[in-house]
Each structure stands twice: as structure tokens, then as C-alpha cells.
ModelCIF file with pLDDT and N, C-alpha, C, O atoms, coordinates in Angstrom:
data_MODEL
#
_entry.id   MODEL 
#
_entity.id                         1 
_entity.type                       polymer 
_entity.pdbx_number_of_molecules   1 
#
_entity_poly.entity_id                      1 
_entity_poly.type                           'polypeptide(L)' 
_entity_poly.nstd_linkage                   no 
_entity_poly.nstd_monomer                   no 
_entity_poly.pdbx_seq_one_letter_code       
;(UNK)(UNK)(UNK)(UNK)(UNK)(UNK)(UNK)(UNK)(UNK)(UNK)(UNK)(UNK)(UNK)(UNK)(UNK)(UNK)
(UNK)(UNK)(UNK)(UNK)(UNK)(UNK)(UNK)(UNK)(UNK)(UNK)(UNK)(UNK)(UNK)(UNK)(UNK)(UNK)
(UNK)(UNK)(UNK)(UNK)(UNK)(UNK)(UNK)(UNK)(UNK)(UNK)(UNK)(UNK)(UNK)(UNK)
;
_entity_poly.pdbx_seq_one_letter_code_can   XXXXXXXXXXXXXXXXXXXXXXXXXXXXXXXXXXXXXXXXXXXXXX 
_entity_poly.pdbx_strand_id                 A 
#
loop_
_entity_poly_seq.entity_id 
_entity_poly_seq.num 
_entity_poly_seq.mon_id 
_entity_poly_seq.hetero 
1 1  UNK n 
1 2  UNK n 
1 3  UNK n 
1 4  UNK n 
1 5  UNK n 
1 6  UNK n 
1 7  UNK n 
1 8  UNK n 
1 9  UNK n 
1 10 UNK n 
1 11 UNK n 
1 12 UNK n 
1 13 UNK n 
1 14 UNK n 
1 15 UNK n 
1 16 UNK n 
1 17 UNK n 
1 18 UNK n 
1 19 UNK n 
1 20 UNK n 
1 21 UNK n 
1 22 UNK n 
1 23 UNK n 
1 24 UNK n 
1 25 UNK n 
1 26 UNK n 
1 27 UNK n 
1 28 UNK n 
1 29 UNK n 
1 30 UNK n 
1 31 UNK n 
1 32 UNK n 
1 33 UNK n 
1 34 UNK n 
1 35 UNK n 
1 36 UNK n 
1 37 UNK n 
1 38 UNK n 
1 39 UNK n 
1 40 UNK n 
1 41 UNK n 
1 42 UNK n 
1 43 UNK n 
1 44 UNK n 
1 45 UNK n 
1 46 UNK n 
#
_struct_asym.id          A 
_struct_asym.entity_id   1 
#
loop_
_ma_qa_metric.id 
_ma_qa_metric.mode 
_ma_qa_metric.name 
_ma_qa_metric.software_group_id 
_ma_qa_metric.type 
1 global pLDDT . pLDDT 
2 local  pLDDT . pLDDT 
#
_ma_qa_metric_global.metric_id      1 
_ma_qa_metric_global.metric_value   59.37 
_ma_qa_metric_global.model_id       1 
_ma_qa_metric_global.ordinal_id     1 
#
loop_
_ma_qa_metric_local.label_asym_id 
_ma_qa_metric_local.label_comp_id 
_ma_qa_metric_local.label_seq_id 
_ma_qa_metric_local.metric_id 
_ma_qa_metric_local.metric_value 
_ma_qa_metric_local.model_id 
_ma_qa_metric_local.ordinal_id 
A UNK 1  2 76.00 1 1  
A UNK 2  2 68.00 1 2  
A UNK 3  2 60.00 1 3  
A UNK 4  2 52.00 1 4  
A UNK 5  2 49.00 1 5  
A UNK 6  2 46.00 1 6  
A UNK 7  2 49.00 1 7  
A UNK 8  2 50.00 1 8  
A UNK 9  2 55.00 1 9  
A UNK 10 2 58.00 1 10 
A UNK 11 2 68.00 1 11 
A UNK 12 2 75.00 1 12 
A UNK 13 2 81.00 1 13 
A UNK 14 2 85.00 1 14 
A UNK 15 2 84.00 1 15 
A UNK 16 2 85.00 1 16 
A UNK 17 2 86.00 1 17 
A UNK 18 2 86.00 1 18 
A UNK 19 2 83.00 1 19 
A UNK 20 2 84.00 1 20 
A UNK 21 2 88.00 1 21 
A UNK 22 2 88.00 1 22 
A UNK 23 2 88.00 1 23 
A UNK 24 2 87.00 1 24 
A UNK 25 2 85.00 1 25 
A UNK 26 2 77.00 1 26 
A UNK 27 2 64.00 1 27 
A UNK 28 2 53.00 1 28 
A UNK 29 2 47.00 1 29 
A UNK 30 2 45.00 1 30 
A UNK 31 2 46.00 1 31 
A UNK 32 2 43.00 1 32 
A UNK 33 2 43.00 1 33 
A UNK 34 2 40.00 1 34 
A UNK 35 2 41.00 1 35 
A UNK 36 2 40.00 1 36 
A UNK 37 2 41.00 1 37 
A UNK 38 2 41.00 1 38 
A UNK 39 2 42.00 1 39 
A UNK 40 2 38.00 1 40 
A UNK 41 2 36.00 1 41 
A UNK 42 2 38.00 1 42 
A UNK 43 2 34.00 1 43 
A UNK 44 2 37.00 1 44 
A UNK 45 2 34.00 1 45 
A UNK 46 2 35.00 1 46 
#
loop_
_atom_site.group_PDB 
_atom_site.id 
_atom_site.type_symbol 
_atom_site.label_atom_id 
_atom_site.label_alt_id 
_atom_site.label_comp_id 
_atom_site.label_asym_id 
_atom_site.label_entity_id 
_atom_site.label_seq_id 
_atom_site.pdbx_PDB_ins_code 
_atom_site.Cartn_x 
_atom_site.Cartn_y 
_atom_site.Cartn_z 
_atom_site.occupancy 
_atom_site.B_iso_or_equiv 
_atom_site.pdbx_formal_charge 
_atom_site.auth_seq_id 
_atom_site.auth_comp_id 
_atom_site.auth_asym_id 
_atom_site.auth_atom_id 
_atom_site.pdbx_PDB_model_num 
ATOM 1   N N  . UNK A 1 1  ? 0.820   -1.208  0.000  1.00 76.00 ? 1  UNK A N  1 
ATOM 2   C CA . UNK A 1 1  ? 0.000   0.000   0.000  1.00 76.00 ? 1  UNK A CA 1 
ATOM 3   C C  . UNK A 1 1  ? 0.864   1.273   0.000  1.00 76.00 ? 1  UNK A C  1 
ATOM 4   O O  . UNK A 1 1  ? 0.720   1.909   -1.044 1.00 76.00 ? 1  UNK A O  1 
ATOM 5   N N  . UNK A 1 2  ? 1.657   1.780   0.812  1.00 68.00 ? 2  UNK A N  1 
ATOM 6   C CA . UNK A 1 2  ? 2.965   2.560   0.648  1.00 68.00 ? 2  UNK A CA 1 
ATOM 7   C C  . UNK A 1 2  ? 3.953   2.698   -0.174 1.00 68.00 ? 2  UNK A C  1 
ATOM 8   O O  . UNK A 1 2  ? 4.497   3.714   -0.608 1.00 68.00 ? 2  UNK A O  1 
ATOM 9   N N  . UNK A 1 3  ? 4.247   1.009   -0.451 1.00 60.00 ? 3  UNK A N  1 
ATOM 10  C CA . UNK A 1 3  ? 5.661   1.148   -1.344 1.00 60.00 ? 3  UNK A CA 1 
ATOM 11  C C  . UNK A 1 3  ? 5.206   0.663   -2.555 1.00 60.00 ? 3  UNK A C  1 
ATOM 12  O O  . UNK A 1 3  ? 5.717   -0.410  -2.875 1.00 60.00 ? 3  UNK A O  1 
ATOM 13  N N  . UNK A 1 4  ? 4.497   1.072   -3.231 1.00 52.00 ? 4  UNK A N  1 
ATOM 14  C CA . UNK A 1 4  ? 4.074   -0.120  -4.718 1.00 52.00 ? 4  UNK A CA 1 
ATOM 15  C C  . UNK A 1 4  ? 5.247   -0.332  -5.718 1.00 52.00 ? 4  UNK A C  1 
ATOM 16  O O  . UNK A 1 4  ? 5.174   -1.048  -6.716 1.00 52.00 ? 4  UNK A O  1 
ATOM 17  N N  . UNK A 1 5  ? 6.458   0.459   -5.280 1.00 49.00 ? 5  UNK A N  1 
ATOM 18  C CA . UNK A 1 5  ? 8.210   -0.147  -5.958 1.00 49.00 ? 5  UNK A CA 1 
ATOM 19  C C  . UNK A 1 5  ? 7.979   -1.568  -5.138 1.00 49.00 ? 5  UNK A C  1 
ATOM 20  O O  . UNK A 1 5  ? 7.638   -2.537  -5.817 1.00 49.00 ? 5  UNK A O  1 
ATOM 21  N N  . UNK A 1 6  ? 8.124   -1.714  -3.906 1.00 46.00 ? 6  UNK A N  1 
ATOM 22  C CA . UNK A 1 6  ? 8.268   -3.019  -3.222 1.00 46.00 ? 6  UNK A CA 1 
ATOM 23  C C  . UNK A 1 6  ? 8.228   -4.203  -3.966 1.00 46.00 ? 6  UNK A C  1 
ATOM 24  O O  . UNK A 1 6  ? 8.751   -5.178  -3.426 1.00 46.00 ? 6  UNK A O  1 
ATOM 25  N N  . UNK A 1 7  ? 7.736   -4.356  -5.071 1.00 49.00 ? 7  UNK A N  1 
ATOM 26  C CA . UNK A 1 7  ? 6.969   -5.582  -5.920 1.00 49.00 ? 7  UNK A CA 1 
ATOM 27  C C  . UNK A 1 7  ? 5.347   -6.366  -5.409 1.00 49.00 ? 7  UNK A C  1 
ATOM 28  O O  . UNK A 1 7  ? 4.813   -6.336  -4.300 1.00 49.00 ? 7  UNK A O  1 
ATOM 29  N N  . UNK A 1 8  ? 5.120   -6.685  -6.024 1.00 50.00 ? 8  UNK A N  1 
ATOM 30  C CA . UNK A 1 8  ? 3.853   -7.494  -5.806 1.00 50.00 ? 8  UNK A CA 1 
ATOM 31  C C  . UNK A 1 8  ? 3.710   -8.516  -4.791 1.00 50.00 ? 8  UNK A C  1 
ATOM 32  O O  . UNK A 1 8  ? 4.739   -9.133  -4.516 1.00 50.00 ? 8  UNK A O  1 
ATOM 33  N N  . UNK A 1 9  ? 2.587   -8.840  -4.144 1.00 55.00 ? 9  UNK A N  1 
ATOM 34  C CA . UNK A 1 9  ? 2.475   -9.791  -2.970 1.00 55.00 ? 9  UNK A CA 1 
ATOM 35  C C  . UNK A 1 9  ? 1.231   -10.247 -3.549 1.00 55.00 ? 9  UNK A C  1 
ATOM 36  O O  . UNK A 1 9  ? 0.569   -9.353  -4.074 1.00 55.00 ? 9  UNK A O  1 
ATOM 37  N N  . UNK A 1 10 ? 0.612   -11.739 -3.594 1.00 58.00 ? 10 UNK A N  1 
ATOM 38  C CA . UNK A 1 10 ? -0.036  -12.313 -4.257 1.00 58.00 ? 10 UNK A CA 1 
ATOM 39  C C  . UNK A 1 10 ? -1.415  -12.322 -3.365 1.00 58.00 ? 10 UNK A C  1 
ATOM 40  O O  . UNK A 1 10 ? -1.370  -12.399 -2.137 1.00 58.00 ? 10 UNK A O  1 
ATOM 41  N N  . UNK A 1 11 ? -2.355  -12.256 -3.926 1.00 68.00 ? 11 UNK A N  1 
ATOM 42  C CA . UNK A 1 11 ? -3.836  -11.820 -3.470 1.00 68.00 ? 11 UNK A CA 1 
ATOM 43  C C  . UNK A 1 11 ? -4.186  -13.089 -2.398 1.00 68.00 ? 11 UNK A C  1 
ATOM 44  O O  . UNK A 1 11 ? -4.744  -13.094 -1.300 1.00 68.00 ? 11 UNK A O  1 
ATOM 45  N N  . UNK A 1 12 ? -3.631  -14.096 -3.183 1.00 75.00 ? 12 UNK A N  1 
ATOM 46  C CA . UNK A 1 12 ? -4.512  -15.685 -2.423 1.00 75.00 ? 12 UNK A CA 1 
ATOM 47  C C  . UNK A 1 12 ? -3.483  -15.918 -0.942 1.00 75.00 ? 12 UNK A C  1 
ATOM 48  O O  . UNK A 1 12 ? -4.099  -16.425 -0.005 1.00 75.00 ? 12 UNK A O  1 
ATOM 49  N N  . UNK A 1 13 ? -2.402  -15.680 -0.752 1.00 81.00 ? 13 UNK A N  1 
ATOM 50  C CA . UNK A 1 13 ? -1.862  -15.581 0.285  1.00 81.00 ? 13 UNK A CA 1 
ATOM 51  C C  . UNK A 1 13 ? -2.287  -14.720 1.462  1.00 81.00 ? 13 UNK A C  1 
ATOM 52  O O  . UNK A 1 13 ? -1.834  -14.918 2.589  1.00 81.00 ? 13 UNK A O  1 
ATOM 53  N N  . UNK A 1 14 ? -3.415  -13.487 1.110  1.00 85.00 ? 14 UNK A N  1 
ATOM 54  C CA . UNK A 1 14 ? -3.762  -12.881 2.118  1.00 85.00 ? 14 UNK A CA 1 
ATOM 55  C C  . UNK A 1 14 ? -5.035  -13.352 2.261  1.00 85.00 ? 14 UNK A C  1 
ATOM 56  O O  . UNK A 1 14 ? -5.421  -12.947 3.357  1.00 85.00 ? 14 UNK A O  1 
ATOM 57  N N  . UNK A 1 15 ? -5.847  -13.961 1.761  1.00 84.00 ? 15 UNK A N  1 
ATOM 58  C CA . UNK A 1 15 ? -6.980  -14.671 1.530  1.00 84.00 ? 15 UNK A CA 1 
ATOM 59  C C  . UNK A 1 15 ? -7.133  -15.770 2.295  1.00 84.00 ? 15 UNK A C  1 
ATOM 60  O O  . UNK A 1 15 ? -8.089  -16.009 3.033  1.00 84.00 ? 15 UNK A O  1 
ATOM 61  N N  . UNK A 1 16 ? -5.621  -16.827 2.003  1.00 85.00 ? 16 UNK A N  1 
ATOM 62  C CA . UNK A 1 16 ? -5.519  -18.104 3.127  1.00 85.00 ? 16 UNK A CA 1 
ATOM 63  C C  . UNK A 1 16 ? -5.178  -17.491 4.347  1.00 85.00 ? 16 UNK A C  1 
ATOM 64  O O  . UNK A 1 16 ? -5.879  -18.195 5.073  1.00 85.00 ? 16 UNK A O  1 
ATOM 65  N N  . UNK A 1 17 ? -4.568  -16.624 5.193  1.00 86.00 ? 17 UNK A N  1 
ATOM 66  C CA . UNK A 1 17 ? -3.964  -15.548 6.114  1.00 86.00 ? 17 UNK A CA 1 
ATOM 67  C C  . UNK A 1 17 ? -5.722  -15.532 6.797  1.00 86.00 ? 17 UNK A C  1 
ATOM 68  O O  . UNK A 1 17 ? -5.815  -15.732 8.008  1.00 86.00 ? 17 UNK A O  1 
ATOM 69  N N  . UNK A 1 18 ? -6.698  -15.356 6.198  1.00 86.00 ? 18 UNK A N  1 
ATOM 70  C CA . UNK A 1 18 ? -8.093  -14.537 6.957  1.00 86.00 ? 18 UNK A CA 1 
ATOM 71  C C  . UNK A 1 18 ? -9.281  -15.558 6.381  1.00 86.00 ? 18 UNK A C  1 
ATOM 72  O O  . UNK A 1 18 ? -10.461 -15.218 6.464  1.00 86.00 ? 18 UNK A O  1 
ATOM 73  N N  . UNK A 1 19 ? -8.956  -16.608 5.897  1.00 83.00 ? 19 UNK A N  1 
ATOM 74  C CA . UNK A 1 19 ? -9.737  -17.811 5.504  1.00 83.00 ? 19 UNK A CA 1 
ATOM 75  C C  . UNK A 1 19 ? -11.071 -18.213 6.481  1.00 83.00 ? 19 UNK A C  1 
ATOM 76  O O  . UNK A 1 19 ? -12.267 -18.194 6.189  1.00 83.00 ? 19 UNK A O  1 
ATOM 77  N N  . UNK A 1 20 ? -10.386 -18.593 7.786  1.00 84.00 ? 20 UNK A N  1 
ATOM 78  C CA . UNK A 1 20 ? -10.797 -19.118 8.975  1.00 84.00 ? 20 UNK A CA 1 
ATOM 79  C C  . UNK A 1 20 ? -10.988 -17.806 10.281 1.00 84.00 ? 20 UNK A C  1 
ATOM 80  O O  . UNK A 1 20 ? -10.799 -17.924 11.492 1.00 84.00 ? 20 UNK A O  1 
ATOM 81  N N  . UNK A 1 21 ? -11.424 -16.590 9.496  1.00 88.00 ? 21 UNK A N  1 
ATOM 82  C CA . UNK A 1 21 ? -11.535 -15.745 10.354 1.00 88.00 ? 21 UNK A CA 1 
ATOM 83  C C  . UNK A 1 21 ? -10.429 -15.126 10.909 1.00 88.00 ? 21 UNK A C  1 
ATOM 84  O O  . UNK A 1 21 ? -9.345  -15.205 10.330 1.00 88.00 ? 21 UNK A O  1 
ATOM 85  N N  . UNK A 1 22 ? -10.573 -14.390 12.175 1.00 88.00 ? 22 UNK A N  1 
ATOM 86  C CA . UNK A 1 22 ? -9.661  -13.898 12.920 1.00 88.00 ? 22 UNK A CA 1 
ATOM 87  C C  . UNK A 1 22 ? -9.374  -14.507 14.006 1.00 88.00 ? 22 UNK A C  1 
ATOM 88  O O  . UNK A 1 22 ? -10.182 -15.285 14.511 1.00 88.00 ? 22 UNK A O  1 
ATOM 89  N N  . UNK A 1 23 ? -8.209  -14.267 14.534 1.00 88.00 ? 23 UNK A N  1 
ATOM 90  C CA . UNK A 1 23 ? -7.080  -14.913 15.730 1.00 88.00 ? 23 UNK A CA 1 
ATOM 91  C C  . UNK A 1 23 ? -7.055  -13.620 17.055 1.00 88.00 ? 23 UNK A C  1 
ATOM 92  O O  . UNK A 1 23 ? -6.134  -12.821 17.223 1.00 88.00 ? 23 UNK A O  1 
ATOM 93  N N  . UNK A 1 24 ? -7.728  -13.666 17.491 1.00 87.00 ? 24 UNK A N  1 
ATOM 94  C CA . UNK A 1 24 ? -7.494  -12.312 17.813 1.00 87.00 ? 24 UNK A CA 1 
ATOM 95  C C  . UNK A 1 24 ? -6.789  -12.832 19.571 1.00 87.00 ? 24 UNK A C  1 
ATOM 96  O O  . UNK A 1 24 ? -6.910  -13.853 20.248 1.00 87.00 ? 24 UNK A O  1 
ATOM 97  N N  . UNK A 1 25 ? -6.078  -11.554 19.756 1.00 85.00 ? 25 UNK A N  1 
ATOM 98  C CA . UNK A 1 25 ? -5.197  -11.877 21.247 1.00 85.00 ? 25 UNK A CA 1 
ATOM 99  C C  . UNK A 1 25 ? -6.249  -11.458 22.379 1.00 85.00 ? 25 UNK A C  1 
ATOM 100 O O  . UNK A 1 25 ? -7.233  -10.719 22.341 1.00 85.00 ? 25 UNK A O  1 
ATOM 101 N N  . UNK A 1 26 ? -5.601  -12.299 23.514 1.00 77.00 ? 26 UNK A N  1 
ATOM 102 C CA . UNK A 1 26 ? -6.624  -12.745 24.976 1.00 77.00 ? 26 UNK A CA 1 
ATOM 103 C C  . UNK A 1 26 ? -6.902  -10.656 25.047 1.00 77.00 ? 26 UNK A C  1 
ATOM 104 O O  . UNK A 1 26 ? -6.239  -9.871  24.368 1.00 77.00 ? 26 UNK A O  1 
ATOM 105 N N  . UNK A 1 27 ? -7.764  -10.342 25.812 1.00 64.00 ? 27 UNK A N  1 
ATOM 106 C CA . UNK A 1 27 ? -8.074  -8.983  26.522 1.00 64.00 ? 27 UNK A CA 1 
ATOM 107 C C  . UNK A 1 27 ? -7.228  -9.145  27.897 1.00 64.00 ? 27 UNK A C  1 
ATOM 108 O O  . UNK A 1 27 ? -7.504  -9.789  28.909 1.00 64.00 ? 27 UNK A O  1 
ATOM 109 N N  . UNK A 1 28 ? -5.752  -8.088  27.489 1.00 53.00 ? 28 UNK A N  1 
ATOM 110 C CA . UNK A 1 28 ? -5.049  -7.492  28.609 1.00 53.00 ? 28 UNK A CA 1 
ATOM 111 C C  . UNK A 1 28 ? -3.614  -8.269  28.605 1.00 53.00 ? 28 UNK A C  1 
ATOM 112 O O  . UNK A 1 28 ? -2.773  -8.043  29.475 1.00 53.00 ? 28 UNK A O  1 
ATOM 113 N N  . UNK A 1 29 ? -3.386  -9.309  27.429 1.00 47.00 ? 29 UNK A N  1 
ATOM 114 C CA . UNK A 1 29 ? -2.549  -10.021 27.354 1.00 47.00 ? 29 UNK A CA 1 
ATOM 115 C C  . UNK A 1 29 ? -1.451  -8.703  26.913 1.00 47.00 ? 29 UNK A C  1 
ATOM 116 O O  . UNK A 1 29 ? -1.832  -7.543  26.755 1.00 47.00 ? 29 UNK A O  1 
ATOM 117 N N  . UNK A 1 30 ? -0.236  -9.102  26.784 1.00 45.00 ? 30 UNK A N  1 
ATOM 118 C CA . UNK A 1 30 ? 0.853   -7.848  26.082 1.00 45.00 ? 30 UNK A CA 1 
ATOM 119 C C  . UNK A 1 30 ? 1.354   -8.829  24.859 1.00 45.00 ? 30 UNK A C  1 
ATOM 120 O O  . UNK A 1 30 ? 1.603   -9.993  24.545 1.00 45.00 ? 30 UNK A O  1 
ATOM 121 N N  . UNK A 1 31 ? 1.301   -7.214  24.328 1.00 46.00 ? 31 UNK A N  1 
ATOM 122 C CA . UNK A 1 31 ? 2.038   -7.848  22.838 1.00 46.00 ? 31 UNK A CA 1 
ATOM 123 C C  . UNK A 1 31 ? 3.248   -8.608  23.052 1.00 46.00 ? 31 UNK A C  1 
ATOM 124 O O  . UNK A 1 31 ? 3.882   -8.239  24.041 1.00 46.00 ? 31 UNK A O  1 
ATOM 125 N N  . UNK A 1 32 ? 3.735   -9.548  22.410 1.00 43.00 ? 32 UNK A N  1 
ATOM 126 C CA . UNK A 1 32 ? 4.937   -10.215 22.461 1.00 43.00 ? 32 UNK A CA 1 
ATOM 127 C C  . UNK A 1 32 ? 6.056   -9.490  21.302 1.00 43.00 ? 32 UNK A C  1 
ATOM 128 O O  . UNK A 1 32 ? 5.727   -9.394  20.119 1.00 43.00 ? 32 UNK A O  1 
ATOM 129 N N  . UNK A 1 33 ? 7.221   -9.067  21.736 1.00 43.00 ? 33 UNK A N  1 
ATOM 130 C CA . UNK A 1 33 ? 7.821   -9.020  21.133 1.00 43.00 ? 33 UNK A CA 1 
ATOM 131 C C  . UNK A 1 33 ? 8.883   -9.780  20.020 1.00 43.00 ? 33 UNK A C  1 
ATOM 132 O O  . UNK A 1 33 ? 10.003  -10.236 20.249 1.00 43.00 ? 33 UNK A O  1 
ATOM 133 N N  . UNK A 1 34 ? 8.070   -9.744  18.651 1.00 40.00 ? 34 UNK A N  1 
ATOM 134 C CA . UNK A 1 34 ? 8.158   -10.138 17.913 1.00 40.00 ? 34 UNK A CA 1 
ATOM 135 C C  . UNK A 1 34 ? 9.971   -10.561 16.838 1.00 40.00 ? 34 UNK A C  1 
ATOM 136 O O  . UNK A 1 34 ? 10.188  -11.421 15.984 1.00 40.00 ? 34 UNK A O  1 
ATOM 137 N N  . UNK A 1 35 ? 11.144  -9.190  17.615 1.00 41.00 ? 35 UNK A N  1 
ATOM 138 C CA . UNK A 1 35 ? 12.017  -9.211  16.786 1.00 41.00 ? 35 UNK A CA 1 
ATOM 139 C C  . UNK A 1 35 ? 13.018  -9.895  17.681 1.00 41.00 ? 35 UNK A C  1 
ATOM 140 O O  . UNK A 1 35 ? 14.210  -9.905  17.373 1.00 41.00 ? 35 UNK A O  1 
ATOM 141 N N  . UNK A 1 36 ? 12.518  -10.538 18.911 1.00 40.00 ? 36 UNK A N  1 
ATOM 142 C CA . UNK A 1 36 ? 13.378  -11.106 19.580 1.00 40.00 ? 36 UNK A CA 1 
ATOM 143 C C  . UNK A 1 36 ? 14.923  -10.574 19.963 1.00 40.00 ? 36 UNK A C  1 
ATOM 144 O O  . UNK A 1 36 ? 15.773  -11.396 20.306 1.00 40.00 ? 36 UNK A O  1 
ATOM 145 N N  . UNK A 1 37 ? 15.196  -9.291  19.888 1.00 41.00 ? 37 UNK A N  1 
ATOM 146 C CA . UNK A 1 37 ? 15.989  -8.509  20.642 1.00 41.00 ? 37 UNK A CA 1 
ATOM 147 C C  . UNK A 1 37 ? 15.756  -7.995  21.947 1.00 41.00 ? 37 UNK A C  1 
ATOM 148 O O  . UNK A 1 37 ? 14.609  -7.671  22.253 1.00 41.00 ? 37 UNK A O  1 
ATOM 149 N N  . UNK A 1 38 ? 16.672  -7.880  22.738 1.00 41.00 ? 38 UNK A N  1 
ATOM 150 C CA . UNK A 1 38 ? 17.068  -7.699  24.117 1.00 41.00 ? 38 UNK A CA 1 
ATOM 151 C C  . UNK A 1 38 ? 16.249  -6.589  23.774 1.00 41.00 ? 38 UNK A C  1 
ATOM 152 O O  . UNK A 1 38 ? 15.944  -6.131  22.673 1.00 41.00 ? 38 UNK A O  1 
ATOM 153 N N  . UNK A 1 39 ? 15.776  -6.040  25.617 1.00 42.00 ? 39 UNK A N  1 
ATOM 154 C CA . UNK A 1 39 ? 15.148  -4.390  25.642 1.00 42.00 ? 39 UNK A CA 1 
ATOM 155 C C  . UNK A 1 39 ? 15.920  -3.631  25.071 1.00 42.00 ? 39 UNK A C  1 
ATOM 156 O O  . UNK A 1 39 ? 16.787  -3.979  24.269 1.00 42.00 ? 39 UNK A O  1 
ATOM 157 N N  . UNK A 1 40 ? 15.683  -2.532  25.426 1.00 38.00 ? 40 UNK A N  1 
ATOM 158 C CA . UNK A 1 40 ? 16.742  -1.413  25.092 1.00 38.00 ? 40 UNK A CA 1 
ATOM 159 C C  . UNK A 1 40 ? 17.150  -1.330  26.427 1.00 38.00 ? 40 UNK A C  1 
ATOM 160 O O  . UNK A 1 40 ? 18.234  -1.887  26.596 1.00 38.00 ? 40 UNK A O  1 
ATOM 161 N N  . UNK A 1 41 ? 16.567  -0.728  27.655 1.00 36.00 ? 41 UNK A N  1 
ATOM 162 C CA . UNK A 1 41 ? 16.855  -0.997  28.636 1.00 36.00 ? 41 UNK A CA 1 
ATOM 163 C C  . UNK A 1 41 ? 16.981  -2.064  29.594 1.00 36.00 ? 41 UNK A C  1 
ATOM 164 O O  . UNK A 1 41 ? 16.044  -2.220  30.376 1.00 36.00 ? 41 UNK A O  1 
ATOM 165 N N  . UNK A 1 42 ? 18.056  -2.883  29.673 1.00 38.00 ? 42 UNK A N  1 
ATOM 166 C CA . UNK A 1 42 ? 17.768  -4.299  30.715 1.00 38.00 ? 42 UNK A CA 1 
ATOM 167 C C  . UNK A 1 42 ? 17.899  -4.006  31.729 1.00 38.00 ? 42 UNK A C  1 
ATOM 168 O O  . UNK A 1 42 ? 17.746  -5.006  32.429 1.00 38.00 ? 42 UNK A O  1 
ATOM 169 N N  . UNK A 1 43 ? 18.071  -3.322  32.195 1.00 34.00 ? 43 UNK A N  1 
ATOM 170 C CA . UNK A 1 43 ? 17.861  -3.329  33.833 1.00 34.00 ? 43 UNK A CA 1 
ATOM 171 C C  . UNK A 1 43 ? 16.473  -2.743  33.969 1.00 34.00 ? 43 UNK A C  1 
ATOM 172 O O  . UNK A 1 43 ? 15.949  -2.101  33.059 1.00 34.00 ? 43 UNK A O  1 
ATOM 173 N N  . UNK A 1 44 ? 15.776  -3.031  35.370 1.00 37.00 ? 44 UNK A N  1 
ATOM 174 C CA . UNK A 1 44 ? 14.474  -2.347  35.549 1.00 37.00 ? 44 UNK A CA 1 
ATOM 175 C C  . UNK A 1 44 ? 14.412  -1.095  36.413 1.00 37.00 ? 44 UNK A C  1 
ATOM 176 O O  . UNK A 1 44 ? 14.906  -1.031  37.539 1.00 37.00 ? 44 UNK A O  1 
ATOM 177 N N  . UNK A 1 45 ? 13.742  -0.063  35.775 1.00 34.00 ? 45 UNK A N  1 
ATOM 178 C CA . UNK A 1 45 ? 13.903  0.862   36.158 1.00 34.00 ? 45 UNK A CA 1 
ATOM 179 C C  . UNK A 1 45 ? 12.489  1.346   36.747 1.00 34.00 ? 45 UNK A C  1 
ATOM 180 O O  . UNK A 1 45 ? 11.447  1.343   36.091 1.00 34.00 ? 45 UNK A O  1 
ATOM 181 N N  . UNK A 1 46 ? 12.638  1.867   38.421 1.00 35.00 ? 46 UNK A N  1 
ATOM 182 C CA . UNK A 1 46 ? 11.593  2.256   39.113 1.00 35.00 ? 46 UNK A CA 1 
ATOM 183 C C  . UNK A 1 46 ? 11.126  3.679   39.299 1.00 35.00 ? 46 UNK A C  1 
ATOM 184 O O  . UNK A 1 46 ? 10.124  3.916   39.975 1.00 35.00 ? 46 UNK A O  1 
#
């Protein structure tokens, strides 16, 4: 939608993606961080 240089992404792949509805996360759960890098800050700060 932004980059239409990016190249093409195929229609039926977002189709099987939302086939069976939505997945949706528990109410109050936290997002998981996805890129699996350390915090920025590791120590905890009060």
C-alpha cells in the first residue's frame, strides 16, 4: 500500500492468512515481542 516499488504480494496468500476468520489476542494479554531482541533498557527501572 505505501511502497508499490516493493513488488507485488499475491492476493490468495492474504486470503488463506483470513480464511478461517480472525485470531485475535486474549483482553489485557501484552504484545509479544516479535524481533526477539534484548530491551533497550535491561535493567528495571523504578
Amino acid at each position: 500500500l505505501f511502497a508499490p516499488a516493493g513488488g507485488a504480494e499475491p492476493g490468495d496468500r492474504l486470503a488463506a492468512a483470513f480464511r478461517d476468520g480472525f485470531r485475535w489476542r486474549a483482553t489485557g494479554e501484552p504484545e509479544a515481542d516479535a524481533s526477539g531482541l534484548p530491551p533497550l533498557y535491561p535493567f528495571k527501572l523504578e
